[in-house]
PDB file of N, CA and C in Angstrom:
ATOM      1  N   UNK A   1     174.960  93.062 204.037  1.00  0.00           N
ATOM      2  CA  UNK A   1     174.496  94.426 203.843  1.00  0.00           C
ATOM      3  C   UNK A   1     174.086  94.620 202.390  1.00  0.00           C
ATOM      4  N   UNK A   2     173.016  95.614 201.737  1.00  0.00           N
ATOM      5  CA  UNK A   2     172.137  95.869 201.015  1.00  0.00           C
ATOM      6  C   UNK A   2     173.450  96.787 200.266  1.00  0.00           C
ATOM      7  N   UNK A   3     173.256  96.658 198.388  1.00  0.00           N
ATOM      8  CA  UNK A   3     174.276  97.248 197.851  1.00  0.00           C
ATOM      9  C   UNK A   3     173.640  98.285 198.223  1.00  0.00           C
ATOM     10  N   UNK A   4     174.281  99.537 198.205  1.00  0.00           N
ATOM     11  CA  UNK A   4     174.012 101.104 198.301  1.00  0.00           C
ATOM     12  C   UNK A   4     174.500 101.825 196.695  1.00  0.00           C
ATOM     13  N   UNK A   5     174.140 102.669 196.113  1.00  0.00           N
ATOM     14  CA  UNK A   5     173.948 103.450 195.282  1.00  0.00           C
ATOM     15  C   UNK A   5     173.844 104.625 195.551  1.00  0.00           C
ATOM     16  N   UNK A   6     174.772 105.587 194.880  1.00  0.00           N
ATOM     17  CA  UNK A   6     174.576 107.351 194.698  1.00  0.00           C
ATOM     18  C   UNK A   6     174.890 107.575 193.483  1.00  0.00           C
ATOM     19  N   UNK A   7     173.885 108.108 193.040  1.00  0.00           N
ATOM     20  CA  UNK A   7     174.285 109.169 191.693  1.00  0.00           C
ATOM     21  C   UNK A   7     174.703 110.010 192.134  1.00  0.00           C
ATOM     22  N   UNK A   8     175.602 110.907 191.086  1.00  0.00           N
ATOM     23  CA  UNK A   8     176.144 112.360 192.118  1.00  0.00           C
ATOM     24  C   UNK A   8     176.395 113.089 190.335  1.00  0.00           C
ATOM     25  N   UNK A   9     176.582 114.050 190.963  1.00  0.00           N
ATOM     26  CA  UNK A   9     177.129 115.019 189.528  1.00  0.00           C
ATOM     27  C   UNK A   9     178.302 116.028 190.220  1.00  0.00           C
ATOM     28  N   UNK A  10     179.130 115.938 189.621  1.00  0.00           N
ATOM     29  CA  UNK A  10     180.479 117.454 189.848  1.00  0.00           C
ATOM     30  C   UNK A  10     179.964 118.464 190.511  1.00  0.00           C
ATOM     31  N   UNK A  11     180.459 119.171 191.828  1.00  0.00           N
ATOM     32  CA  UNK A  11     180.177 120.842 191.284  1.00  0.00           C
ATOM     33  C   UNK A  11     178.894 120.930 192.635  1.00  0.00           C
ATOM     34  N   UNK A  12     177.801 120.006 192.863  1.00  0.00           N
ATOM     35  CA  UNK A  12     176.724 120.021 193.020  1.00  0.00           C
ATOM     36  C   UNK A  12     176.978 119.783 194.965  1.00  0.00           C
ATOM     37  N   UNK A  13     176.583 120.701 195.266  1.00  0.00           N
ATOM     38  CA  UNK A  13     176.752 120.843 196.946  1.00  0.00           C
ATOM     39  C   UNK A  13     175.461 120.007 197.537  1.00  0.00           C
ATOM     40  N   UNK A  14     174.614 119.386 197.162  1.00  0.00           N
ATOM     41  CA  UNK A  14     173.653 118.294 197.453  1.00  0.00           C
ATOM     42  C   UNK A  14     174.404 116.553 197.152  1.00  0.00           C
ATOM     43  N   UNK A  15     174.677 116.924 196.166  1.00  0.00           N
ATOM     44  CA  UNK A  15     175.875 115.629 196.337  1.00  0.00           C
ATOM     45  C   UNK A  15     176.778 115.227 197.392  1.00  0.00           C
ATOM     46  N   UNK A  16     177.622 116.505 197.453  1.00  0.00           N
ATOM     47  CA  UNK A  16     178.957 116.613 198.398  1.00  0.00           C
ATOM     48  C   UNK A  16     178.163 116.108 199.647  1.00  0.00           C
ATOM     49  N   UNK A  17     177.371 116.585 200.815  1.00  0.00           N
ATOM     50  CA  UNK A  17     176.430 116.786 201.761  1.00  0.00           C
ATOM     51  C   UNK A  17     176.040 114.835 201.485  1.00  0.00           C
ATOM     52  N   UNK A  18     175.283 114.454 200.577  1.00  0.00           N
ATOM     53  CA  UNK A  18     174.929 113.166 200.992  1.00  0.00           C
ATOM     54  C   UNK A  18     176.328 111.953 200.873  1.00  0.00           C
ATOM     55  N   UNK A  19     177.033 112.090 200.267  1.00  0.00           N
ATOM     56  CA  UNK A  19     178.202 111.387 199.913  1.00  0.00           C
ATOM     57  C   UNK A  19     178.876 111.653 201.426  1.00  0.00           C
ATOM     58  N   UNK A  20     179.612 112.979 202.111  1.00  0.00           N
ATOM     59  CA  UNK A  20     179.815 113.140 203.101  1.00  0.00           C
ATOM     60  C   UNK A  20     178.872 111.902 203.965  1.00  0.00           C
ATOM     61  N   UNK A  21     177.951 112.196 204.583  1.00  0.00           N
ATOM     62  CA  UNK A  21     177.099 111.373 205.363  1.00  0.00           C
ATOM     63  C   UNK A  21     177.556 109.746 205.019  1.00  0.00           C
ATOM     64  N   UNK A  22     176.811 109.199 204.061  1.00  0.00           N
ATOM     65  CA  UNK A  22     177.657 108.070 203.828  1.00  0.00           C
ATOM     66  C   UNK A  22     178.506 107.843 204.343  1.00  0.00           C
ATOM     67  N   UNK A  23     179.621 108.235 203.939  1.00  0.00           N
ATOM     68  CA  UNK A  23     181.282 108.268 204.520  1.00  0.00           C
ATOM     69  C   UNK A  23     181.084 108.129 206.382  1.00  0.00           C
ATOM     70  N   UNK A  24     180.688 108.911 206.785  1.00  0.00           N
ATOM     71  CA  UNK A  24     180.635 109.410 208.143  1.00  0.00           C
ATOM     72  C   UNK A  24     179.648 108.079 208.536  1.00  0.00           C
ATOM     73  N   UNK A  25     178.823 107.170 207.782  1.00  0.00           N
ATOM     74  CA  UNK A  25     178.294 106.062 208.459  1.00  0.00           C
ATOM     75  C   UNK A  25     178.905 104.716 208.325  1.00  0.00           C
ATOM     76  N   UNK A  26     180.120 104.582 207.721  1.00  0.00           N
ATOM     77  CA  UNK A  26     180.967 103.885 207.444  1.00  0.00           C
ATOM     78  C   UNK A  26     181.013 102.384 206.372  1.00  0.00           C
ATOM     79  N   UNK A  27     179.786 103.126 205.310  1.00  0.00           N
ATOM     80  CA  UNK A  27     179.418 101.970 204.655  1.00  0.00           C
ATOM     81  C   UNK A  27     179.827 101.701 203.416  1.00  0.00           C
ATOM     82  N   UNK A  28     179.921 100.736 202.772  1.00  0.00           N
ATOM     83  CA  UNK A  28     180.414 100.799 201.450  1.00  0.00           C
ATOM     84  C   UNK A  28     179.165 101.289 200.483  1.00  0.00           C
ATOM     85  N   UNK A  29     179.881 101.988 199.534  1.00  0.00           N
ATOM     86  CA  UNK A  29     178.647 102.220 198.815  1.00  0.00           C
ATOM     87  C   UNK A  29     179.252 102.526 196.910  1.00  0.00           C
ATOM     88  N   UNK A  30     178.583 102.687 196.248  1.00  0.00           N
ATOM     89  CA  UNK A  30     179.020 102.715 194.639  1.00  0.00           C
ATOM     90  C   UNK A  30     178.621 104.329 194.791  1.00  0.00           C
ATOM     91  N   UNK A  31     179.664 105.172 194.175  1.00  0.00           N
ATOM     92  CA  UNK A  31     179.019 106.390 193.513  1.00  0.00           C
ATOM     93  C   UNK A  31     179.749 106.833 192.590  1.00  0.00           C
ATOM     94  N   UNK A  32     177.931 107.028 191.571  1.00  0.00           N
ATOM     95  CA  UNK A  32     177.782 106.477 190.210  1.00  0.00           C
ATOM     96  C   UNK A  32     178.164 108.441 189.220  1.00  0.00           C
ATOM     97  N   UNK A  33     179.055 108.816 188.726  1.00  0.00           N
ATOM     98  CA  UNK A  33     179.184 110.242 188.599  1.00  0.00           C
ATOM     99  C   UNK A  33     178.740 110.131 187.426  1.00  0.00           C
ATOM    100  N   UNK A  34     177.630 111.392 187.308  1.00  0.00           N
ATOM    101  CA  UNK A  34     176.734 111.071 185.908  1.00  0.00           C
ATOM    102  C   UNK A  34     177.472 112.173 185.443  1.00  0.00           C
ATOM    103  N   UNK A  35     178.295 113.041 185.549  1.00  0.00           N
ATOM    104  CA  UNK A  35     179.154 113.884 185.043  1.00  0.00           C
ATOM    105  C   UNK A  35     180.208 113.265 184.221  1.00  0.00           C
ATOM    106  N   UNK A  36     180.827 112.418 184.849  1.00  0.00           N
ATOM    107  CA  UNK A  36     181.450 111.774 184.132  1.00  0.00           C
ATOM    108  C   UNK A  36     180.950 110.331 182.997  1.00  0.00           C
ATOM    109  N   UNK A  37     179.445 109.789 183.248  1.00  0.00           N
ATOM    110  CA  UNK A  37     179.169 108.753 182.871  1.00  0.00           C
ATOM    111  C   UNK A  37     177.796 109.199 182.611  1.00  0.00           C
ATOM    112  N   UNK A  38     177.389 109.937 181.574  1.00  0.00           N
ATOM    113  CA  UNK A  38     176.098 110.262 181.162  1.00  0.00           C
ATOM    114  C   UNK A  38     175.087 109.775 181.129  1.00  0.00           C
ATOM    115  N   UNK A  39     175.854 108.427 180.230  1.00  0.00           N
ATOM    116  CA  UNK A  39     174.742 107.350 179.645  1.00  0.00           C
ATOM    117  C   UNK A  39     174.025 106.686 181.268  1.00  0.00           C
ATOM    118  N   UNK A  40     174.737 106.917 181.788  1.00  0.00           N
ATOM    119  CA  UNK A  40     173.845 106.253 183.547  1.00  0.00           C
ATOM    120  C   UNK A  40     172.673 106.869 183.650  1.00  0.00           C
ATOM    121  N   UNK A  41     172.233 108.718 183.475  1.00  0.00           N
ATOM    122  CA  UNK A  41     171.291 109.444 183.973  1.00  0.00           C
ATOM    123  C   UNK A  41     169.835 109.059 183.926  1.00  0.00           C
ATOM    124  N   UNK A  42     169.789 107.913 182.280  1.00  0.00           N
ATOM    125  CA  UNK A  42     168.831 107.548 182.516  1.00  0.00           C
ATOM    126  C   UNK A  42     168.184 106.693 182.826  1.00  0.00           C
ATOM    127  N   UNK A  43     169.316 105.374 183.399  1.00  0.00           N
ATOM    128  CA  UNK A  43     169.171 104.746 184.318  1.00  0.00           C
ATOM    129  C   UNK A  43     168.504 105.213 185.752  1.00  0.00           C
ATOM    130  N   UNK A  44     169.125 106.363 186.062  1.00  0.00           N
ATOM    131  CA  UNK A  44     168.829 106.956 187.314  1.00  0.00           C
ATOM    132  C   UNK A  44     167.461 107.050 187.586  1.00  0.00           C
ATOM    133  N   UNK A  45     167.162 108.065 186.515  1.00  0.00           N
ATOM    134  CA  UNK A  45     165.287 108.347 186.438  1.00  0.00           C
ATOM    135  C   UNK A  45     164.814 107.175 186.591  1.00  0.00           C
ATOM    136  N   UNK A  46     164.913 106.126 185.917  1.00  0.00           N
ATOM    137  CA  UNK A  46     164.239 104.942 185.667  1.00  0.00           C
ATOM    138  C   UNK A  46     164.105 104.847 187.067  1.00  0.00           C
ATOM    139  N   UNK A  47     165.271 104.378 187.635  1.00  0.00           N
ATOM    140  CA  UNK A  47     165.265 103.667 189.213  1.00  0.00           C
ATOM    141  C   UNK A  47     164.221 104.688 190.234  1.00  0.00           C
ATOM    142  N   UNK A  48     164.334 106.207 190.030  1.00  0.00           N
ATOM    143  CA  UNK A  48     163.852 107.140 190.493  1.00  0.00           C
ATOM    144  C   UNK A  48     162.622 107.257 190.567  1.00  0.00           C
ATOM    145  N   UNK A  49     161.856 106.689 189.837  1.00  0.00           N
ATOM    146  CA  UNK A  49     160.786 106.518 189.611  1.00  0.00           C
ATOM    147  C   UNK A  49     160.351 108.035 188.878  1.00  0.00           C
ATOM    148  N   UNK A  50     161.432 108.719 188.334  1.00  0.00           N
ATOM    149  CA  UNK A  50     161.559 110.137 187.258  1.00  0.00           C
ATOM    150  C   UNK A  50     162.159 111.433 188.013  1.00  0.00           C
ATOM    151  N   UNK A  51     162.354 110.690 189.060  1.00  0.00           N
ATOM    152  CA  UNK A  51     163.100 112.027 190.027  1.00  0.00           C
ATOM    153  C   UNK A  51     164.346 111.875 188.710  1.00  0.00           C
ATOM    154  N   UNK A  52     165.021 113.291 188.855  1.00  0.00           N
ATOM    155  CA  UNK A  52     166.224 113.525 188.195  1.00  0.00           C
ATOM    156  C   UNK A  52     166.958 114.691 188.237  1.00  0.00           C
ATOM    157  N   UNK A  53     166.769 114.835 190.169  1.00  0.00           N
ATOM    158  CA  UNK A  53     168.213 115.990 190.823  1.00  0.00           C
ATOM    159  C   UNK A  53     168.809 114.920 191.138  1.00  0.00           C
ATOM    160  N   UNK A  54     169.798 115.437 191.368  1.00  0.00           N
ATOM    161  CA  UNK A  54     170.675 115.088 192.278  1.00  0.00           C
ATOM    162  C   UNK A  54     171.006 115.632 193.597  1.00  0.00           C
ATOM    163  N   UNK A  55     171.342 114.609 194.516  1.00  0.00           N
ATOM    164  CA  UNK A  55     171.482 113.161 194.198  1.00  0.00           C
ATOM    165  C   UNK A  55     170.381 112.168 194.503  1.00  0.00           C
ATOM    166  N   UNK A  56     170.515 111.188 194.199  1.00  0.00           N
ATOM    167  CA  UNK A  56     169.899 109.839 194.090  1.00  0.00           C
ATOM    168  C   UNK A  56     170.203 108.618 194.528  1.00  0.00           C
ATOM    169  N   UNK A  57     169.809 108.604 195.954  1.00  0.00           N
ATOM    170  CA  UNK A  57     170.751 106.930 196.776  1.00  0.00           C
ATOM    171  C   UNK A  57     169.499 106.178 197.047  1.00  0.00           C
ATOM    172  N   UNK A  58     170.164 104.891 196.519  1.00  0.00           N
ATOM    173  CA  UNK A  58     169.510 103.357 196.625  1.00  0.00           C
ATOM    174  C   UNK A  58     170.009 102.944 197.474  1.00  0.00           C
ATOM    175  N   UNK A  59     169.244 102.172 198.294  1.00  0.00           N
ATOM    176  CA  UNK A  59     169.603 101.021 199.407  1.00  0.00           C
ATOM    177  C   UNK A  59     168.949  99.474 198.415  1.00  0.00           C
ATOM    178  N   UNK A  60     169.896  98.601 197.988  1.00  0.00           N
ATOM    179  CA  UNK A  60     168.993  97.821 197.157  1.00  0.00           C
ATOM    180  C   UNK A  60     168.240  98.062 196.330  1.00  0.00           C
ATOM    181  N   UNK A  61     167.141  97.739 196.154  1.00  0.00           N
ATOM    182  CA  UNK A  61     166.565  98.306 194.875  1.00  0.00           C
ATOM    183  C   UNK A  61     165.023  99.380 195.718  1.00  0.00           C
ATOM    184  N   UNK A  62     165.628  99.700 196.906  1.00  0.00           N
ATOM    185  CA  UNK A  62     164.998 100.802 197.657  1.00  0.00           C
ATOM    186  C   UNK A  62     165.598 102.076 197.652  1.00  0.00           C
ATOM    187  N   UNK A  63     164.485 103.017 196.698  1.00  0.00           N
ATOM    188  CA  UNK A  63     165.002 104.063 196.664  1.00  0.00           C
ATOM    189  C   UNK A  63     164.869 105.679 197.898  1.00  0.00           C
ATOM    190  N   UNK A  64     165.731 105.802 197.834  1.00  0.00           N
ATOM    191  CA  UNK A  64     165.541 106.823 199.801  1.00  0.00           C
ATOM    192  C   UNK A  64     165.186 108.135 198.990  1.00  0.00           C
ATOM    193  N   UNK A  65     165.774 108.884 197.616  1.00  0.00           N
ATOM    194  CA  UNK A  65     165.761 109.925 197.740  1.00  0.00           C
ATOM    195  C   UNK A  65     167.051 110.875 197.456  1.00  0.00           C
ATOM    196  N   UNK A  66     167.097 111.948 197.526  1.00  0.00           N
ATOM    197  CA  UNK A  66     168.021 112.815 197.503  1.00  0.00           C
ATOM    198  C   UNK A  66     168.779 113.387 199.053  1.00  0.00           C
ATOM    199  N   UNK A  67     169.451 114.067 199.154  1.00  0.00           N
ATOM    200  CA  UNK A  67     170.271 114.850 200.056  1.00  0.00           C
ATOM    201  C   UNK A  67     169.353 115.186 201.377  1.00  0.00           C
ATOM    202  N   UNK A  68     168.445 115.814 201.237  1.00  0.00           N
ATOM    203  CA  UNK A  68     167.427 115.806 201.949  1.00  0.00           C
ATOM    204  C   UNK A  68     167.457 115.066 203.113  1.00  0.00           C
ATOM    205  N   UNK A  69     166.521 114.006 202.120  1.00  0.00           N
ATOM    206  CA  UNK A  69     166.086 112.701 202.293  1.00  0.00           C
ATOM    207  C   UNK A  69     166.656 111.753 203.120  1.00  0.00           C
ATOM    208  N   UNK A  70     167.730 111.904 202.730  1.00  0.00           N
ATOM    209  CA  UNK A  70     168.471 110.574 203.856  1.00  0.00           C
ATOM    210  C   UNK A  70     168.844 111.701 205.155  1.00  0.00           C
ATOM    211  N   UNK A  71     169.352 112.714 204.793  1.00  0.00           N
ATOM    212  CA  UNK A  71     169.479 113.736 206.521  1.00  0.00           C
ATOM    213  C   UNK A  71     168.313 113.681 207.118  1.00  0.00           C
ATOM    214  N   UNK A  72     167.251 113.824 206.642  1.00  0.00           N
ATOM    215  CA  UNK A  72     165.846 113.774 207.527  1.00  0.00           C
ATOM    216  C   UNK A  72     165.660 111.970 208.131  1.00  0.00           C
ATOM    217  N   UNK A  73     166.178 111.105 207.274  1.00  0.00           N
ATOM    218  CA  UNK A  73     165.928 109.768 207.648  1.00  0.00           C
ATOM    219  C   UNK A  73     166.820 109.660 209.120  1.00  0.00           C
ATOM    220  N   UNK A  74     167.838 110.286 208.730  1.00  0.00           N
ATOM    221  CA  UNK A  74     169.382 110.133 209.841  1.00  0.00           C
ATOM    222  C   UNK A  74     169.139 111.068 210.871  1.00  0.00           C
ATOM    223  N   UNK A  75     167.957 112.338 211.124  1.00  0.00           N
ATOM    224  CA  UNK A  75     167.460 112.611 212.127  1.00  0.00           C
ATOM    225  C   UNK A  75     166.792 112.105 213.068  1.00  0.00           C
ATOM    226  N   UNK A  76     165.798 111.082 212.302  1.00  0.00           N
ATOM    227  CA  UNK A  76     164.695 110.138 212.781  1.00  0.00           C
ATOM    228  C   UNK A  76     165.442 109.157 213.099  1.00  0.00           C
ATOM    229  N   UNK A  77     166.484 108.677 213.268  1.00  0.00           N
ATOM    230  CA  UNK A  77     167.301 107.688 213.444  1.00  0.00           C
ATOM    231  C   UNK A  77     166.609 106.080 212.620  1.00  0.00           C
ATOM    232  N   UNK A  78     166.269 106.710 211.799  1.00  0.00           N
ATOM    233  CA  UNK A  78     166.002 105.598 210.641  1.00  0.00           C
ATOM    234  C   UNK A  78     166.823 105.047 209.539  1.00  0.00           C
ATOM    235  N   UNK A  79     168.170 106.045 209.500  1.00  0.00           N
ATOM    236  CA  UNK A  79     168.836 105.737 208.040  1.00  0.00           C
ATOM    237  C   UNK A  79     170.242 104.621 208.329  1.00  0.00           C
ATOM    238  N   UNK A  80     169.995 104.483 209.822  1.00  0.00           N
ATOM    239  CA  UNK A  80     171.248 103.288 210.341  1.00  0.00           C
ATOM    240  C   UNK A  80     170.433 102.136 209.837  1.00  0.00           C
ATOM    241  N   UNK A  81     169.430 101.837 210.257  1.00  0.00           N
ATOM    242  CA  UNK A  81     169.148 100.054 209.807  1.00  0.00           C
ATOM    243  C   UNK A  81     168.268  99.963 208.599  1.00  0.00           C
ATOM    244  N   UNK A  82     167.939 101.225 207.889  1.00  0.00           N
ATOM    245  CA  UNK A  82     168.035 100.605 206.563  1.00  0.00           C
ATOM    246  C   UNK A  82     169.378 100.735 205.851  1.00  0.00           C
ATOM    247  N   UNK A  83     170.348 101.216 206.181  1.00  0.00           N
ATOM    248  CA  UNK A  83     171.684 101.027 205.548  1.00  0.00           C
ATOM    249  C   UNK A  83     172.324  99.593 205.597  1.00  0.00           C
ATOM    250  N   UNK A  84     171.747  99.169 206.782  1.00  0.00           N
ATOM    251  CA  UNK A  84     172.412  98.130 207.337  1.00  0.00           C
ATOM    252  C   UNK A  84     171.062  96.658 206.593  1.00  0.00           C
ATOM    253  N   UNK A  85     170.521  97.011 205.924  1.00  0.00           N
ATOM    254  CA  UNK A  85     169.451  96.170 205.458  1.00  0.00           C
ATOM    255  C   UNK A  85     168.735  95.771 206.640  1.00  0.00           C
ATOM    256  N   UNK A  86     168.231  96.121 207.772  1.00  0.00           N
ATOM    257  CA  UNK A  86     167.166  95.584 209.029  1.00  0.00           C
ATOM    258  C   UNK A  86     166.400  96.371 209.054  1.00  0.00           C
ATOM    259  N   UNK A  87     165.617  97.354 208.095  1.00  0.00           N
ATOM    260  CA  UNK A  87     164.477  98.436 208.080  1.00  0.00           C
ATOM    261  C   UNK A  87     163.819  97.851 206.530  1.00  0.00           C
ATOM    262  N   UNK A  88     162.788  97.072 206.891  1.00  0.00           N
ATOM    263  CA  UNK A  88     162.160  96.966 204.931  1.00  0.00           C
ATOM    264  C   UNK A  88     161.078  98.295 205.011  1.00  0.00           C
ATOM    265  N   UNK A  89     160.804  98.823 206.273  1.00  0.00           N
ATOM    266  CA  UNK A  89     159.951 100.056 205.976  1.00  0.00           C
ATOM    267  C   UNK A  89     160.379 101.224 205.896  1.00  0.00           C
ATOM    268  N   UNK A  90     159.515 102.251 205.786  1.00  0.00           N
ATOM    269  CA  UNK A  90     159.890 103.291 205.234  1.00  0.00           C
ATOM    270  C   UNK A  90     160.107 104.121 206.300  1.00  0.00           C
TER     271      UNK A  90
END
């Protein structure tokens, strides 16, 4: 399986909402608290391609998006097999 990545920040109910999900798909994943770890944020953008809400989840060095983003993927029943690395499309 494909490392996974979340930026998240404190406080921020778009965070809570994609982190939840995660959890609920039972995958391992890193989340990266730019609240607590600043110097990351601009890592984030970088990867973001300059997005810089939160949050921000990588599948590998595939970036999905924010909170949104992956609920709309997980409607379409698209966000199981790219979690699972068997989706290289979008």
């Amino acid at each position: 399986m494909p490392q996974i990545d979340i930026y998240t920040r404190q406080f921020c109910g778009y965070s809570t909402r994609a982190v939840r999900l995660l959890k609920s798909k039972g995958v391992a994943f890193e989340e990266i608290d730019v609240t607590e770890h600043p110097e990351r944020r601009s890592e984030m953008i970088q990867r973001a391609g300059g997005a810089s809400t939160y949050p921000q989840v990588f599948v590998g060095d595939r970036h999905l998006g924010g909170s949104d983003d992956i609920h709309a993927l997980d409607r379409q029943g698209k966000l199981d097999p790219i979690l699972k690395g068997e989706d290289a499309s979008s």
